[in-house]
N, C-alpha and C. Protein backbone atom coordinates (compact mmCIF):
# COMPACT_ATOMS: atom_id res chain seq x y z
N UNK A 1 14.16 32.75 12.55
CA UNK A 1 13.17 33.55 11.86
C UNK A 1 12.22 32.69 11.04
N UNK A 2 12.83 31.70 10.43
CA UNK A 2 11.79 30.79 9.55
C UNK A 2 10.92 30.43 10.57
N UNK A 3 11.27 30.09 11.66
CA UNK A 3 10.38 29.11 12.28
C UNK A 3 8.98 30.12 12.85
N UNK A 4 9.61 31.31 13.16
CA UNK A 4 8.05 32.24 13.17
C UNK A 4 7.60 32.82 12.26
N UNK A 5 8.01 32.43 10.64
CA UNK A 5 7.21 32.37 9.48
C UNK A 5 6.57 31.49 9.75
N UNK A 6 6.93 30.18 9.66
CA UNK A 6 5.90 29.35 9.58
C UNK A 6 4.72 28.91 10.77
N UNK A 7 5.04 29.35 11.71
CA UNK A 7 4.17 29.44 12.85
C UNK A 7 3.28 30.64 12.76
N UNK A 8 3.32 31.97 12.61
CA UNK A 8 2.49 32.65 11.84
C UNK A 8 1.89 32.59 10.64
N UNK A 9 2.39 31.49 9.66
CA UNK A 9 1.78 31.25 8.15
C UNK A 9 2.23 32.65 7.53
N UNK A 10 3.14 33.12 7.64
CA UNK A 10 3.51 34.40 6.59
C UNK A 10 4.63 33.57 5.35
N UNK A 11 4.13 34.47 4.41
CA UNK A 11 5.24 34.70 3.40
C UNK A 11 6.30 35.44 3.57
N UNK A 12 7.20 35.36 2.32
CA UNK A 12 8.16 36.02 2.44
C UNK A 12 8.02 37.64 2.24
N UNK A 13 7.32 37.72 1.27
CA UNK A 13 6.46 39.47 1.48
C UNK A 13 5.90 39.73 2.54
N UNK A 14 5.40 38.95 3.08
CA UNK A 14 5.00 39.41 4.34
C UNK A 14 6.09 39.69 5.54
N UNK A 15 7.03 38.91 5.72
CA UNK A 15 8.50 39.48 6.29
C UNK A 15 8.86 40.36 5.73
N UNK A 16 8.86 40.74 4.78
CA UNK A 16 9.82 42.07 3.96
C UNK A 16 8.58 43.07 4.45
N UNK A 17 7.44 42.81 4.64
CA UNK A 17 6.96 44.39 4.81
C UNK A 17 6.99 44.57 6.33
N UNK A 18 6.43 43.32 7.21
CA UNK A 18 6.90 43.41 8.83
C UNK A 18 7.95 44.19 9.11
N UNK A 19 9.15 43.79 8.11
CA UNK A 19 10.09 44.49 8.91
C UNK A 19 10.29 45.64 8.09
N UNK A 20 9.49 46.42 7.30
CA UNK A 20 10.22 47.39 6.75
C UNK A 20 9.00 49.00 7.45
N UNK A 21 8.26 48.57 7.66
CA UNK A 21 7.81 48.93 9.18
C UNK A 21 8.52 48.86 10.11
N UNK A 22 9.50 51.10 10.74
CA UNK A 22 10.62 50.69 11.86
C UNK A 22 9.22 50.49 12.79
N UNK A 23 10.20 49.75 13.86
CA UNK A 23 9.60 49.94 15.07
C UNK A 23 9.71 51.19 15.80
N UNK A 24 8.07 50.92 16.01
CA UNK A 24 7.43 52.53 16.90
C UNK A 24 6.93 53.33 15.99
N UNK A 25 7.28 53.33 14.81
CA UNK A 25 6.80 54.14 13.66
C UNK A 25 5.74 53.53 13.03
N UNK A 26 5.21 54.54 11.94
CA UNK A 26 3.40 53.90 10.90
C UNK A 26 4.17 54.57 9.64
N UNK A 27 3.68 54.03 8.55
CA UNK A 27 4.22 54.45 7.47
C UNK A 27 2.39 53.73 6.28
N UNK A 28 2.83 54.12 5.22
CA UNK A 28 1.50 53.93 4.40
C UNK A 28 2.02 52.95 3.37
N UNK A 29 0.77 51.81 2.81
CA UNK A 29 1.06 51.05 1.74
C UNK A 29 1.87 51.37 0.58
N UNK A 30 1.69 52.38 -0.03
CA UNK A 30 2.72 53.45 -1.54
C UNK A 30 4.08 53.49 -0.70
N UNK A 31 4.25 53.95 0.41
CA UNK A 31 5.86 53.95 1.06
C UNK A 31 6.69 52.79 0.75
N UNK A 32 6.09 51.75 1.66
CA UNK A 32 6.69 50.82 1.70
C UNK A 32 6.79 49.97 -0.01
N UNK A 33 5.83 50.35 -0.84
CA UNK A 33 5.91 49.75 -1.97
C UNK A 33 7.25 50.13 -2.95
N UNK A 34 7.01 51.36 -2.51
CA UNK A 34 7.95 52.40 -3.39
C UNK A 34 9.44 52.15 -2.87
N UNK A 35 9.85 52.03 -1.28
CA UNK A 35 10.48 51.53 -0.86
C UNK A 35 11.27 49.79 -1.15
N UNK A 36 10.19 49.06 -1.25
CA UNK A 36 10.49 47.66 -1.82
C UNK A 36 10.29 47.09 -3.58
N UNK A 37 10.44 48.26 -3.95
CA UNK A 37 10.05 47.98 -5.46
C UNK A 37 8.62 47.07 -5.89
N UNK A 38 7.99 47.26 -5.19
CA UNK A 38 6.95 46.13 -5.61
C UNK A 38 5.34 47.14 -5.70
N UNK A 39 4.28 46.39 -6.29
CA UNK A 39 3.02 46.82 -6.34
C UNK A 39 2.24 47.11 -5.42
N UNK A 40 1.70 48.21 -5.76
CA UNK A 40 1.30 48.77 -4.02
C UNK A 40 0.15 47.42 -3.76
N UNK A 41 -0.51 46.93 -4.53
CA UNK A 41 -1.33 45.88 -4.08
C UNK A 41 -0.94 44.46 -3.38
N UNK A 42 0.34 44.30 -3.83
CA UNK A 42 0.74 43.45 -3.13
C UNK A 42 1.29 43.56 -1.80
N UNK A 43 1.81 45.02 -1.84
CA UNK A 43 2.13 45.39 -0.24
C UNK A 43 0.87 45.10 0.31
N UNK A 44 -0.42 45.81 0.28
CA UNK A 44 -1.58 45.71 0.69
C UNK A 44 -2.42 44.99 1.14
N UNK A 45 -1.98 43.65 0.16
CA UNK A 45 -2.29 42.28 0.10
C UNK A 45 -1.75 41.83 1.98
N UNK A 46 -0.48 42.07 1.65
CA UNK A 46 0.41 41.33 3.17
C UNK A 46 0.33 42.59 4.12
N UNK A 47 -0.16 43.43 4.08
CA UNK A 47 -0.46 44.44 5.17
C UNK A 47 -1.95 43.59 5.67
N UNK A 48 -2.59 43.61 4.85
CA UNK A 48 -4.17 43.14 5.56
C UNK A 48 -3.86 41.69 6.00
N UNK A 49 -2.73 40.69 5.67
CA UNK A 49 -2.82 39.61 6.27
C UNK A 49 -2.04 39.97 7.62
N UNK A 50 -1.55 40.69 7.76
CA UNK A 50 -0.59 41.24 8.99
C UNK A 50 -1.16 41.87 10.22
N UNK A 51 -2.48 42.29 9.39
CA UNK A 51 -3.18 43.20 10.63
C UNK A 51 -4.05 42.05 10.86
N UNK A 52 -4.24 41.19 9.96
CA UNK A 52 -5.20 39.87 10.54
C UNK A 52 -4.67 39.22 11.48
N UNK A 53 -3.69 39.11 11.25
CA UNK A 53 -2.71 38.20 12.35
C UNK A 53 -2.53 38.85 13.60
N UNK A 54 -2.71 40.23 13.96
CA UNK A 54 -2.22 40.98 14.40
C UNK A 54 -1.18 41.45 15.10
N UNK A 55 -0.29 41.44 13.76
CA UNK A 55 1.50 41.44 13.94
C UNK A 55 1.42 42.83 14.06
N UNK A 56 0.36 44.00 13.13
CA UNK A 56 0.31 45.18 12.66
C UNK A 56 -0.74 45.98 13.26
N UNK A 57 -0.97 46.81 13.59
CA UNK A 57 -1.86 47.92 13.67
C UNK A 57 -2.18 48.76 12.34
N UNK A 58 -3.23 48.93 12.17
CA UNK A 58 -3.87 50.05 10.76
C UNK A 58 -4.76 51.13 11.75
N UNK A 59 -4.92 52.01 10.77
CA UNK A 59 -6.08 53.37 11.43
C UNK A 59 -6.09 54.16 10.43
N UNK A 60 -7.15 54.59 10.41
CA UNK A 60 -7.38 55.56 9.50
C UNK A 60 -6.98 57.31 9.87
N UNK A 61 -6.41 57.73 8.62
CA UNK A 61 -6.01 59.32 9.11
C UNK A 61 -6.47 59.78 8.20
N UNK A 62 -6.64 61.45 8.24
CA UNK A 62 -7.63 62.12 7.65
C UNK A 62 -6.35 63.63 7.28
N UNK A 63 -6.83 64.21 6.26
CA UNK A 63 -6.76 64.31 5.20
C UNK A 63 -5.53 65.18 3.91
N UNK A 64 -5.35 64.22 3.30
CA UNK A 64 -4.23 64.36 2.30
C UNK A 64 -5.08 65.13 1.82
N UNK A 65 -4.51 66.35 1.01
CA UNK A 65 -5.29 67.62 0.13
C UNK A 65 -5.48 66.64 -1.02
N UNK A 66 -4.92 65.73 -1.76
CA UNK A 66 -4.89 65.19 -2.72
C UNK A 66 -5.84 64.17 -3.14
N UNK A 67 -6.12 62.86 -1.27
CA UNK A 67 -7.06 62.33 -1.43
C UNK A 67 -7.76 62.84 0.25
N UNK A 68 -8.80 61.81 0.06
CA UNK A 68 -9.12 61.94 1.11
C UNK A 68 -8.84 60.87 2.74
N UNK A 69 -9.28 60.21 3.21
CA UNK A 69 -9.47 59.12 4.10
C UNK A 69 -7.88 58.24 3.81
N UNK A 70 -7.09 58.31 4.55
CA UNK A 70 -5.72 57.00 4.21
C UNK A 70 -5.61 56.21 5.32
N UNK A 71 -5.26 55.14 5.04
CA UNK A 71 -4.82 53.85 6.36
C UNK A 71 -3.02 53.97 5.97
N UNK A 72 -3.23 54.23 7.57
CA UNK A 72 -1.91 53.66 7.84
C UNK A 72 -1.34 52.71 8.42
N UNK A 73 -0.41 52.13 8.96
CA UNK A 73 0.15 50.74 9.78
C UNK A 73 1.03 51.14 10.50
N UNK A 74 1.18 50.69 11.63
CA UNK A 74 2.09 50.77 12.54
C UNK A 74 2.24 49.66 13.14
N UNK A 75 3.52 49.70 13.76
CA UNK A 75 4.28 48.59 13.83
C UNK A 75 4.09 48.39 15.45
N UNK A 76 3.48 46.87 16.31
CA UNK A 76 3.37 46.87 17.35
C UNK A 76 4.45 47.01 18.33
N UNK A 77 4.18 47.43 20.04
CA UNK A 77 5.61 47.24 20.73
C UNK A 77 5.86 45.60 20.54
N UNK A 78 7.21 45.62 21.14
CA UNK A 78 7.71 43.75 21.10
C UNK A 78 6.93 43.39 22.37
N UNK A 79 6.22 44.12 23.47
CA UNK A 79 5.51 43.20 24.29
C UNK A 79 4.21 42.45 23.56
N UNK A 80 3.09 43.30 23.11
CA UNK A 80 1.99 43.07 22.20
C UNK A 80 2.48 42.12 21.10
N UNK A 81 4.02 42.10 20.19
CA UNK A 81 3.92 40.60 19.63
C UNK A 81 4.42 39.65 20.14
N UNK A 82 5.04 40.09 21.51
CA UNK A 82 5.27 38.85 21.95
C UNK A 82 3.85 37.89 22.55
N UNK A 83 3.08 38.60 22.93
CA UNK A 83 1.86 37.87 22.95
C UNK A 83 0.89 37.04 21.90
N UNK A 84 1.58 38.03 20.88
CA UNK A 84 0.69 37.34 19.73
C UNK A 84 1.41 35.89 19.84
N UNK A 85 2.49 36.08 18.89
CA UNK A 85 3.83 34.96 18.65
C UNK A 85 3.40 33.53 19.80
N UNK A 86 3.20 33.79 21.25
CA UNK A 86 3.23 32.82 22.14
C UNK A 86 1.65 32.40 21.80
N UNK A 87 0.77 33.11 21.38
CA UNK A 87 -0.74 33.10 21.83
C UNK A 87 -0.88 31.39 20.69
N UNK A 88 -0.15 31.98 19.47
CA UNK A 88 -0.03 31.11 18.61
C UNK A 88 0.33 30.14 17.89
N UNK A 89 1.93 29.77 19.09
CA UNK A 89 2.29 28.67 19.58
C UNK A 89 1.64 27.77 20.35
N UNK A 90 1.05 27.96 21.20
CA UNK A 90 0.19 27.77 22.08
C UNK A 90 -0.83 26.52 21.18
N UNK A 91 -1.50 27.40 19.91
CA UNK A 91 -2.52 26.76 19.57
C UNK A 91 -1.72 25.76 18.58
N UNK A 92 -0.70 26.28 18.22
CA UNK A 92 0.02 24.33 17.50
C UNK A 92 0.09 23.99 18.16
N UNK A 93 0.78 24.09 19.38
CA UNK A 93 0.88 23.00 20.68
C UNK A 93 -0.32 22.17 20.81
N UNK A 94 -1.49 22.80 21.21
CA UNK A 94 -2.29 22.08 21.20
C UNK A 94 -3.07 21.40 19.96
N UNK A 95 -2.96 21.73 19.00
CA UNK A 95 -3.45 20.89 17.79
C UNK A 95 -2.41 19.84 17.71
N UNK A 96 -1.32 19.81 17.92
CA UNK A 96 0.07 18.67 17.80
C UNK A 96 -0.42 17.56 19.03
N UNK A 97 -0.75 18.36 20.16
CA UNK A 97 -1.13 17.17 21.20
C UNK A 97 -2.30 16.41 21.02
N UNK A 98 -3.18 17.15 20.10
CA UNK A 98 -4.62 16.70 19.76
C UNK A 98 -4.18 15.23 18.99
N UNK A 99 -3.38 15.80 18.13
CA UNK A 99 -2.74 14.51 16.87
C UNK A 99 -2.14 13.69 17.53
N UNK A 100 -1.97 13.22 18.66
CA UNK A 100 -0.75 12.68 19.57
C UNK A 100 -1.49 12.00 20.20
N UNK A 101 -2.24 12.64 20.64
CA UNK A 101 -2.99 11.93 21.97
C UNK A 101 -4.16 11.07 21.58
């Protein structure tokens, strides 16, 4: 597991929210915060680096009586990260051979 932290560049918040997203399911930033004891901004923080990476899926859903417009996340199938994961091995590989060669 470390080693596809560090090949993705995630933190350790960022593993704790990957996986607290089940698979197949979407859940919202306040869930998982409320869930992990922590600040919804910091969930938020590693949700948007997650969907950058694109470990995560976000979309917008419409409407809580309370607010309006919410993003949610969902968690990709394991084929879609397995593509990511390799896409991005791939490119250390080749930056390592760059340094090599």
């Amino acid at each position: 597991m470390n080693e596809i932290r560090r090949l993705m560049e995630l933190n350790k918040t960022d593993v704790e929210v990957l996986f607290a997203i089940k698979k197949g399911m979407c859940t919202t930033a306040n869930k998982i915060a409320k869930k992990k004891g922590k600040d919804r901004s910091v969930i938020q923080k590693s949700l948007n680096n997650l969907v950058r990476k694109g470990l995560v899926d976000r979309r917008s859903e419409c409407c809580d009586q309370k607010k309006g417009r919410y993003y949610v996340y969902c968690s990709k199938k394991s084929k879609e990260l397995e593509k990511v994961v390799k896409k991005e091995s791939q490119k250390l590989l080749k930056k390592c051979l760059e340094v090599i060669l």
